[in-house]
N, C-alpha and C. Protein backbone atom coordinates (compact mmCIF):
# COMPACT_ATOMS: atom_id res chain seq x y z
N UNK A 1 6.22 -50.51 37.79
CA UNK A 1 5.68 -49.18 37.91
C UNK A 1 4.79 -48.88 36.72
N UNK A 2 3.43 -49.38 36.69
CA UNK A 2 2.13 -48.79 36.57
C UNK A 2 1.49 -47.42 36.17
N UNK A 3 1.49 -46.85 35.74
CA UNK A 3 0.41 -45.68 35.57
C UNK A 3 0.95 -44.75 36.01
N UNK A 4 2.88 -44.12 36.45
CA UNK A 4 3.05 -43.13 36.85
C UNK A 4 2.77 -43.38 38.62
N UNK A 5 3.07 -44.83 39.44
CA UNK A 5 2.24 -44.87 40.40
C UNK A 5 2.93 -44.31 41.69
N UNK A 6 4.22 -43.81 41.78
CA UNK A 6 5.16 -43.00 42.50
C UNK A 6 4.78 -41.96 42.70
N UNK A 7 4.38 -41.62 41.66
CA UNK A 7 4.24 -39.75 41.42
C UNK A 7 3.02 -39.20 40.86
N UNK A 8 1.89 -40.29 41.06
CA UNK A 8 0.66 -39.65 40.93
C UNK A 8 -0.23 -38.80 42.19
N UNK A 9 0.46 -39.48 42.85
CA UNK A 9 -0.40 -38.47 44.14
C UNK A 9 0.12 -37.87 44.93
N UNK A 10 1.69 -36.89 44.56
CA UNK A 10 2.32 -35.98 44.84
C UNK A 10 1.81 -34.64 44.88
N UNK A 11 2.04 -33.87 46.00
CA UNK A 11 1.66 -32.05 45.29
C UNK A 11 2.13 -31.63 44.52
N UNK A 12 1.78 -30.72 44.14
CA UNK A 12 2.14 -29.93 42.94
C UNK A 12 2.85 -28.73 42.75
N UNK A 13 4.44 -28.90 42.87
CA UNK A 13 5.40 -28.04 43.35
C UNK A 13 4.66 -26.58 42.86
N UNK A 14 4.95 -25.21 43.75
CA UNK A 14 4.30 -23.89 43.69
C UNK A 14 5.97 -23.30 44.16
N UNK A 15 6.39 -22.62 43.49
CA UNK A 15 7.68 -21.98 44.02
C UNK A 15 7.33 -21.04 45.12
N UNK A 16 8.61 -21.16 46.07
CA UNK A 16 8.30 -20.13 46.87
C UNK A 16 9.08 -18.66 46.70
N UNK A 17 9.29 -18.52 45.17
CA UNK A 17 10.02 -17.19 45.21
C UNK A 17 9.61 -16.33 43.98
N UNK A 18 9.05 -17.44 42.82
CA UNK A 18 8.43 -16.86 42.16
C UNK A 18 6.89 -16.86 41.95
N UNK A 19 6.31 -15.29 41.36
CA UNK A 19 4.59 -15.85 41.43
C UNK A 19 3.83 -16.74 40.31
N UNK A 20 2.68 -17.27 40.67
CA UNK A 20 2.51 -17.77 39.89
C UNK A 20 1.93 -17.25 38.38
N UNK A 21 1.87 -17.85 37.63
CA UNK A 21 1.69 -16.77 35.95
C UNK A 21 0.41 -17.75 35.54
N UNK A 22 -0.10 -16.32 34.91
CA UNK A 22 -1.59 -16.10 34.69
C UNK A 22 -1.83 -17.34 33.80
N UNK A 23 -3.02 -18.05 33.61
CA UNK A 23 -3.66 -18.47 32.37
C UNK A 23 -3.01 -17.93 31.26
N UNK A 24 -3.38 -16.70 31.25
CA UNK A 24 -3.30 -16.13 29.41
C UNK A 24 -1.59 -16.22 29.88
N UNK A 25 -0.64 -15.73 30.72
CA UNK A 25 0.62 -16.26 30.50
C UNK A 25 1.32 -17.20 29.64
N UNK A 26 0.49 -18.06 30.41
CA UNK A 26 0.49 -19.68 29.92
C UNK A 26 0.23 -19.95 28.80
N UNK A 27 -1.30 -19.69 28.20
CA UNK A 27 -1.33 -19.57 27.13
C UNK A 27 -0.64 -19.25 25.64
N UNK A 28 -0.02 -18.05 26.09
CA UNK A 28 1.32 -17.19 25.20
C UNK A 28 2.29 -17.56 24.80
N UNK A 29 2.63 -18.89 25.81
CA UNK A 29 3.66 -19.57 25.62
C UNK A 29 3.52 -20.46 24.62
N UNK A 30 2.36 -20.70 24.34
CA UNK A 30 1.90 -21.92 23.06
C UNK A 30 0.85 -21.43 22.43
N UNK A 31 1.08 -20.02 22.21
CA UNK A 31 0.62 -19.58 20.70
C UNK A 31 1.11 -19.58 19.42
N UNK A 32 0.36 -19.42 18.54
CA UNK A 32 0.34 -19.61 17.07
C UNK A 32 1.81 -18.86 16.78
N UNK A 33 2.81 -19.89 16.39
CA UNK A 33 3.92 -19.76 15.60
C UNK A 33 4.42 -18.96 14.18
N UNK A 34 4.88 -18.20 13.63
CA UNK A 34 4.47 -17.52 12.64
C UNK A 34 5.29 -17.83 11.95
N UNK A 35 5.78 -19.30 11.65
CA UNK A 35 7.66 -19.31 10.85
C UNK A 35 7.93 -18.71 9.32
N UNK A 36 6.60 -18.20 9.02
CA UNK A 36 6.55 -17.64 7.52
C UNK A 36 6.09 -16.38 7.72
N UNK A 37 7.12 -15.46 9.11
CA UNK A 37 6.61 -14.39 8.68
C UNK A 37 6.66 -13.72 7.55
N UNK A 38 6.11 -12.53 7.15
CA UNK A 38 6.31 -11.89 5.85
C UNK A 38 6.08 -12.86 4.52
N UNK A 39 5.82 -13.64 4.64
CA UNK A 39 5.68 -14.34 3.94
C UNK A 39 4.57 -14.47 2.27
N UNK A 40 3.60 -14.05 3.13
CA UNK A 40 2.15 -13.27 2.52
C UNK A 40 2.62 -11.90 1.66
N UNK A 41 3.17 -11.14 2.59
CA UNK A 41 3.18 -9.94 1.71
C UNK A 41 5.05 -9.83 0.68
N UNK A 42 5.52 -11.01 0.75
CA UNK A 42 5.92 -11.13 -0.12
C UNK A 42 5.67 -11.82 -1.56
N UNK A 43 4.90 -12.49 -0.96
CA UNK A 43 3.83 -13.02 -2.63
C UNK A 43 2.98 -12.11 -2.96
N UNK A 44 2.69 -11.60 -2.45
CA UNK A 44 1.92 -10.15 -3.03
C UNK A 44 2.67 -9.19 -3.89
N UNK A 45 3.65 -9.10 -3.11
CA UNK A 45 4.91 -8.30 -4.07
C UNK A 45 5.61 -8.74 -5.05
N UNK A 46 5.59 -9.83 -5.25
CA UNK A 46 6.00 -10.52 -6.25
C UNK A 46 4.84 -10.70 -7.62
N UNK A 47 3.30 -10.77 -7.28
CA UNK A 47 1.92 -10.47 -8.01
C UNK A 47 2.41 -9.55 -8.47
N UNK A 48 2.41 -8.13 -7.91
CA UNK A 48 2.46 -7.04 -8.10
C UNK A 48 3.21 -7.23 -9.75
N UNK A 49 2.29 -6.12 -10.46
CA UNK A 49 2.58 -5.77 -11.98
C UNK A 49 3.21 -4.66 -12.45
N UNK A 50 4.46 -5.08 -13.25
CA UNK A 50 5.34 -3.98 -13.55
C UNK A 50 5.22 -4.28 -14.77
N UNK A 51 5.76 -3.19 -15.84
CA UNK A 51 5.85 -3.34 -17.17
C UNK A 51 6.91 -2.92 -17.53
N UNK A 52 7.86 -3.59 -18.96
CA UNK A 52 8.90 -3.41 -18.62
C UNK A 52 9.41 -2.06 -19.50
N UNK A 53 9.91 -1.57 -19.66
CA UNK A 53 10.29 -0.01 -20.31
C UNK A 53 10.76 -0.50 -21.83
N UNK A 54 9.73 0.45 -22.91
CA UNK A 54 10.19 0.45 -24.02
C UNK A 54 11.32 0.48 -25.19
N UNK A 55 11.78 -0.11 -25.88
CA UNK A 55 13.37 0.33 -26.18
C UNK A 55 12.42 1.39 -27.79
N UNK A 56 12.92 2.86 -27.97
CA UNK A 56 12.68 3.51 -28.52
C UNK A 56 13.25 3.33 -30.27
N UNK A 57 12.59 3.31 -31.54
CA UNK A 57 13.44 3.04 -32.37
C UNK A 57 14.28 4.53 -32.73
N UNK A 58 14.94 4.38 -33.79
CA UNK A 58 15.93 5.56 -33.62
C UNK A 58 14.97 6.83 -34.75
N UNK A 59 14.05 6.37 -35.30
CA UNK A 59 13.47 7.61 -35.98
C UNK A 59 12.38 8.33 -34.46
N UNK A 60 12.01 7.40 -33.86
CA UNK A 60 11.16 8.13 -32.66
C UNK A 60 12.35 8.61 -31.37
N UNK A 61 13.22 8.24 -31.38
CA UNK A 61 14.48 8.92 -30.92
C UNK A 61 14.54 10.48 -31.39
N UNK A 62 15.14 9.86 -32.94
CA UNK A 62 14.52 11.52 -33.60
C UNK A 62 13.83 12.73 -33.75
N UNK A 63 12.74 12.10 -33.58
CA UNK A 63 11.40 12.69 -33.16
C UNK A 63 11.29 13.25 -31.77
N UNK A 64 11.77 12.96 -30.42
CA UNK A 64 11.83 13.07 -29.46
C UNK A 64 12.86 14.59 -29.33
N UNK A 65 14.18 14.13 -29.73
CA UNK A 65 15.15 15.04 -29.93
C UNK A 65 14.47 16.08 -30.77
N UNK A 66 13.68 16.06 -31.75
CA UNK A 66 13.27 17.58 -32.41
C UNK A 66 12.13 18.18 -31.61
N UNK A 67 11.20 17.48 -30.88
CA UNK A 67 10.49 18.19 -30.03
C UNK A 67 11.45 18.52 -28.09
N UNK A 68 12.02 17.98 -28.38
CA UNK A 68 13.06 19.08 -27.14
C UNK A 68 13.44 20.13 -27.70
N UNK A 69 13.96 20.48 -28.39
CA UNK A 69 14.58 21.27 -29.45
C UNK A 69 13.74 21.98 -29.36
N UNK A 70 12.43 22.00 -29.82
CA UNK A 70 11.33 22.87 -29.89
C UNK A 70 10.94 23.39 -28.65
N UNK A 71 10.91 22.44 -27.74
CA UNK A 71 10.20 22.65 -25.90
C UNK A 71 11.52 24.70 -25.79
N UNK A 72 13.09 23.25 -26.03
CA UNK A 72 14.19 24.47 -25.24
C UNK A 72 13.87 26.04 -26.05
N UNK A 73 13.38 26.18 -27.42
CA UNK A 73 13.51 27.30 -27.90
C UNK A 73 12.58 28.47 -28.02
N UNK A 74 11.44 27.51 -27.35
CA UNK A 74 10.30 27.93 -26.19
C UNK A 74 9.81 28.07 -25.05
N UNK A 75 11.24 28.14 -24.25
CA UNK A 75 10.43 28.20 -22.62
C UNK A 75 10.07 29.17 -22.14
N UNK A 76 10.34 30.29 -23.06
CA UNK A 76 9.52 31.42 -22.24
C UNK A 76 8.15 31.72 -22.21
N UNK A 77 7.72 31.06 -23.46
CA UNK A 77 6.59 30.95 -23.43
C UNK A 77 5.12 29.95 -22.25
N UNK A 78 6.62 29.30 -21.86
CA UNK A 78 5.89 28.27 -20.84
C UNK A 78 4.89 27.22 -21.54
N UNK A 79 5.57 26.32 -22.51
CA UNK A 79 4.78 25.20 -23.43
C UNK A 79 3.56 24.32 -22.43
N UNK A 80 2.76 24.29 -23.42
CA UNK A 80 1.73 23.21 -22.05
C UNK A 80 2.29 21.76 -22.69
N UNK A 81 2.30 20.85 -22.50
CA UNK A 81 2.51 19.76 -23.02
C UNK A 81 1.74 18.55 -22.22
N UNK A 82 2.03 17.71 -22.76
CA UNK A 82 1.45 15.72 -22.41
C UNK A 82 2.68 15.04 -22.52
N UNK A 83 3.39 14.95 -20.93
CA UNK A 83 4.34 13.76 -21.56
C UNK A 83 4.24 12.34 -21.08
N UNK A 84 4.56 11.11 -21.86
CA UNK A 84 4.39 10.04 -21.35
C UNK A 84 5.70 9.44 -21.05
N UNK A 85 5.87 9.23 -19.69
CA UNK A 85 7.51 8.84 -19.71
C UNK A 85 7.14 7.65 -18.05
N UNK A 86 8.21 7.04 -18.28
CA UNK A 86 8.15 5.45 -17.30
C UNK A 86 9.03 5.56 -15.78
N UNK A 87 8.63 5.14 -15.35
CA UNK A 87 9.21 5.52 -13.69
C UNK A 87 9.36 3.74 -13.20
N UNK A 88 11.08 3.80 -13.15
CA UNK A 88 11.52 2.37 -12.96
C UNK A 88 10.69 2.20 -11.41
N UNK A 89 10.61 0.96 -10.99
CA UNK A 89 9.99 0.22 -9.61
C UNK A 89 11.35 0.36 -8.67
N UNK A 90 11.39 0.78 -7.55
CA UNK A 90 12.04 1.09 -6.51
C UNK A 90 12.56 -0.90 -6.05
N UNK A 91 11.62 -1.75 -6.33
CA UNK A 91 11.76 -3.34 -5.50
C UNK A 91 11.95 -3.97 -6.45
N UNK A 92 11.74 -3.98 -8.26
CA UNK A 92 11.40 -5.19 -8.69
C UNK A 92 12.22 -4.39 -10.00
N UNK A 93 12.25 -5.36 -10.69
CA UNK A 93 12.33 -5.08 -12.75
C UNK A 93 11.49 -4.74 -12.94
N UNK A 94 11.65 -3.76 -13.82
CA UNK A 94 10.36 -3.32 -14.88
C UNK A 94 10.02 -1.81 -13.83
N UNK A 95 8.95 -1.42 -14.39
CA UNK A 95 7.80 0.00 -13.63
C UNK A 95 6.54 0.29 -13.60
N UNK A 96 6.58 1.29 -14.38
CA UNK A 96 4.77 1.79 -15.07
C UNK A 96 4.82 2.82 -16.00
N UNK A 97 4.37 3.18 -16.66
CA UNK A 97 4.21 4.22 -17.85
C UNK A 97 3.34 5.23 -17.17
N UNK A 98 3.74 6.50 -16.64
CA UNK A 98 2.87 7.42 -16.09
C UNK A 98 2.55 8.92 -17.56
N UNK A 99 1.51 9.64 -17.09
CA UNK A 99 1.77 10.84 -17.96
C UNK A 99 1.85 11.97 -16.95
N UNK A 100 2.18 13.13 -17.40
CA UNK A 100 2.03 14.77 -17.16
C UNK A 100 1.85 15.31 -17.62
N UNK A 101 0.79 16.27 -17.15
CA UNK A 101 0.41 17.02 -17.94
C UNK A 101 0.34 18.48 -17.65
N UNK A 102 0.71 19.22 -17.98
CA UNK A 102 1.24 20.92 -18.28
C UNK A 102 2.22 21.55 -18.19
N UNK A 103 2.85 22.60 -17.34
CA UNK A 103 3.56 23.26 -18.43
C UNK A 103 5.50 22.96 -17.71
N UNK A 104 5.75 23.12 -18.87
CA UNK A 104 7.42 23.13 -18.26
C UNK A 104 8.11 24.92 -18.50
N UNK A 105 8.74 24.58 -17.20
CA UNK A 105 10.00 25.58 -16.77
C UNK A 105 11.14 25.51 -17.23
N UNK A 106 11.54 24.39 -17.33
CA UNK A 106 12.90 24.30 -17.74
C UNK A 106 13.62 23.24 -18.39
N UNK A 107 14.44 23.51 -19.01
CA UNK A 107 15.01 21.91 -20.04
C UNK A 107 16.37 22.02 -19.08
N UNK A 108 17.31 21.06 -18.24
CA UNK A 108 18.38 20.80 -17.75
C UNK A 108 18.97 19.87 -18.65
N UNK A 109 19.78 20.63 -19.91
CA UNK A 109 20.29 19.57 -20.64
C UNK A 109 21.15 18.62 -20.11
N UNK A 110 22.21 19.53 -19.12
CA UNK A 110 23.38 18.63 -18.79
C UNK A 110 22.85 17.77 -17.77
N UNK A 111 22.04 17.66 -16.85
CA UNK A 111 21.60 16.56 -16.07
C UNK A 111 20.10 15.74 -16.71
N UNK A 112 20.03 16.17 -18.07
CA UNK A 112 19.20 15.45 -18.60
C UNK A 112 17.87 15.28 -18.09
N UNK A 113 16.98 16.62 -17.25
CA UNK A 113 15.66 16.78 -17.14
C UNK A 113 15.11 17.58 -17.57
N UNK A 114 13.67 17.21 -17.86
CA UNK A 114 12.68 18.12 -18.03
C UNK A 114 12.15 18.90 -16.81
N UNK A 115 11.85 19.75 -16.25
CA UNK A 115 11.66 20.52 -15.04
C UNK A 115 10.15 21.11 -15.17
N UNK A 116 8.89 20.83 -14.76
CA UNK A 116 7.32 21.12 -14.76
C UNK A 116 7.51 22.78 -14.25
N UNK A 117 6.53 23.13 -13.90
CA UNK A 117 6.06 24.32 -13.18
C UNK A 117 6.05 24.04 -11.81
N UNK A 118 5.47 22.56 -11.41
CA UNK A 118 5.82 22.38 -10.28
C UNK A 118 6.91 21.74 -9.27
N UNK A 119 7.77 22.14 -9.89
CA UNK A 119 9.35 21.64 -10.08
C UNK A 119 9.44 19.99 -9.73
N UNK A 120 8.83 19.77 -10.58
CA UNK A 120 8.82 18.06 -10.27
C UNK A 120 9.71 18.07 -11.71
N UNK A 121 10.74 16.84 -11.63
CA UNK A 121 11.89 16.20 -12.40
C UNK A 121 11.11 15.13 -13.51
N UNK A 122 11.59 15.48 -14.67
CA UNK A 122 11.20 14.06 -15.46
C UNK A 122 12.63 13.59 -16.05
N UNK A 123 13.02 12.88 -16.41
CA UNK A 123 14.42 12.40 -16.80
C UNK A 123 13.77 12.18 -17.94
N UNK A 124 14.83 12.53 -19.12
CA UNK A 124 14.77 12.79 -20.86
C UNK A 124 14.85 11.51 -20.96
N UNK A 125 15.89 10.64 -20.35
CA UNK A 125 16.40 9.56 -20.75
C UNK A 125 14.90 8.23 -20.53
N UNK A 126 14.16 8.79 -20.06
CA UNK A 126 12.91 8.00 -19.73
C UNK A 126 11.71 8.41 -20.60
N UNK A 127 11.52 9.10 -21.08
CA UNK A 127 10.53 9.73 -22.04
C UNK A 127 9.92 9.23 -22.59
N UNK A 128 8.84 8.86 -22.98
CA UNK A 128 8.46 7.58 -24.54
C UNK A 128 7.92 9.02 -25.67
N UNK A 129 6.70 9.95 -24.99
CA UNK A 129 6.21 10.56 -26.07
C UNK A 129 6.16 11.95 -25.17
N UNK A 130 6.33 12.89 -26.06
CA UNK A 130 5.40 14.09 -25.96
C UNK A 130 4.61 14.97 -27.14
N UNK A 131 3.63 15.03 -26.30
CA UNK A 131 2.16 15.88 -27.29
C UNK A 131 1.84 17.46 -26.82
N UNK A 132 1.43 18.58 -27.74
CA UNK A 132 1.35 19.38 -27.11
C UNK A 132 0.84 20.68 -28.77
N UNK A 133 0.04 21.51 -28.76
CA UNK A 133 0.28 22.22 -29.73
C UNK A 133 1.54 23.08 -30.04
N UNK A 134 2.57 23.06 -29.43
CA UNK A 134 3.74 23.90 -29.52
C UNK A 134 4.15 22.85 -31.11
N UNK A 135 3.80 21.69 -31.07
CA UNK A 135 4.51 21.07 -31.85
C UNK A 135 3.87 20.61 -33.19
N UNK A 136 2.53 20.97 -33.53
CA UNK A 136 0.98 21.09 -34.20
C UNK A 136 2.01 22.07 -36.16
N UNK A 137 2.50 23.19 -35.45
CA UNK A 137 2.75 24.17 -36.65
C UNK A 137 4.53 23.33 -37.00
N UNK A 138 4.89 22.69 -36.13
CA UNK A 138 6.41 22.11 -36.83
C UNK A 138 6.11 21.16 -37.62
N UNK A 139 4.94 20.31 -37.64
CA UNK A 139 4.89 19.60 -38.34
C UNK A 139 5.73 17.65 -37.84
N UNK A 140 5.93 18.13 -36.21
CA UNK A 140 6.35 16.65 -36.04
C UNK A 140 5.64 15.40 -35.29
């Protein structure tokens, strides 16, 4: 047996119950495999640049603590300030160093935030700097 020579010039079974499926059917069936999905946009995420959060020494600790001090014994005045404080990454180690800028409402000592005007949260415990003339005549 030759070349398939039994069963080369047989018809070509057509079911009689199911229809027949399209080209592009067919096609679909032996399309492009994706075994690495996600794959791409996890190397991307992994690129992705974080920086890692400062460890503060204890005189700029200091420094930090006397301008709260100053912020709390001024809020009625509504201080404008600049603060630079770090916002950990939700996926990875490390974050980014963001700033804000104007005025605060409120010092939450016991849950440890700073509270804006636009009641957006900064956590003390994240802080690196703040600038502001409230703090120009203390001298810190």
């Amino acid at each position: 047996m030759k070349n398939y020579d039994d069963i080369i010039n047989l018809p070509h079974h057509t079911s009689k119950t199911r229809p027949r499926m399209s080209k592009e059917g067919r096609a679909a069936q032996f399309g492009a495999f994706r075994a690495l999905d996600g794959h791409e946009e996890m190397i991307e995420e992994t690129a992705r640049f974080t920086e890692d959060k400062l460890q503060l020494s204890e005189n700029k600790v200091d420094i930090l603590n006397m301008k709260l001090n100053i912020l709390y014994c001024n809020l009625d005045d509504s201080p404008e300030v600049t603060i630079c404080y770090f916002i950990p990454d939700e996926l990875k180690n490390g974050g980014k160093y963001t700033f804000f800028q104007g005025k605060i409402k409120k010092l939450d000592l016991y849950k440890r935030l700073i509270i804006t005007e636009n009641n957006n949260s900064i956590p003390i415990d994240f802080i690196y700097d703040i600038q502001g003339e409230i703090f120009e005549s203390a001298d810190v």
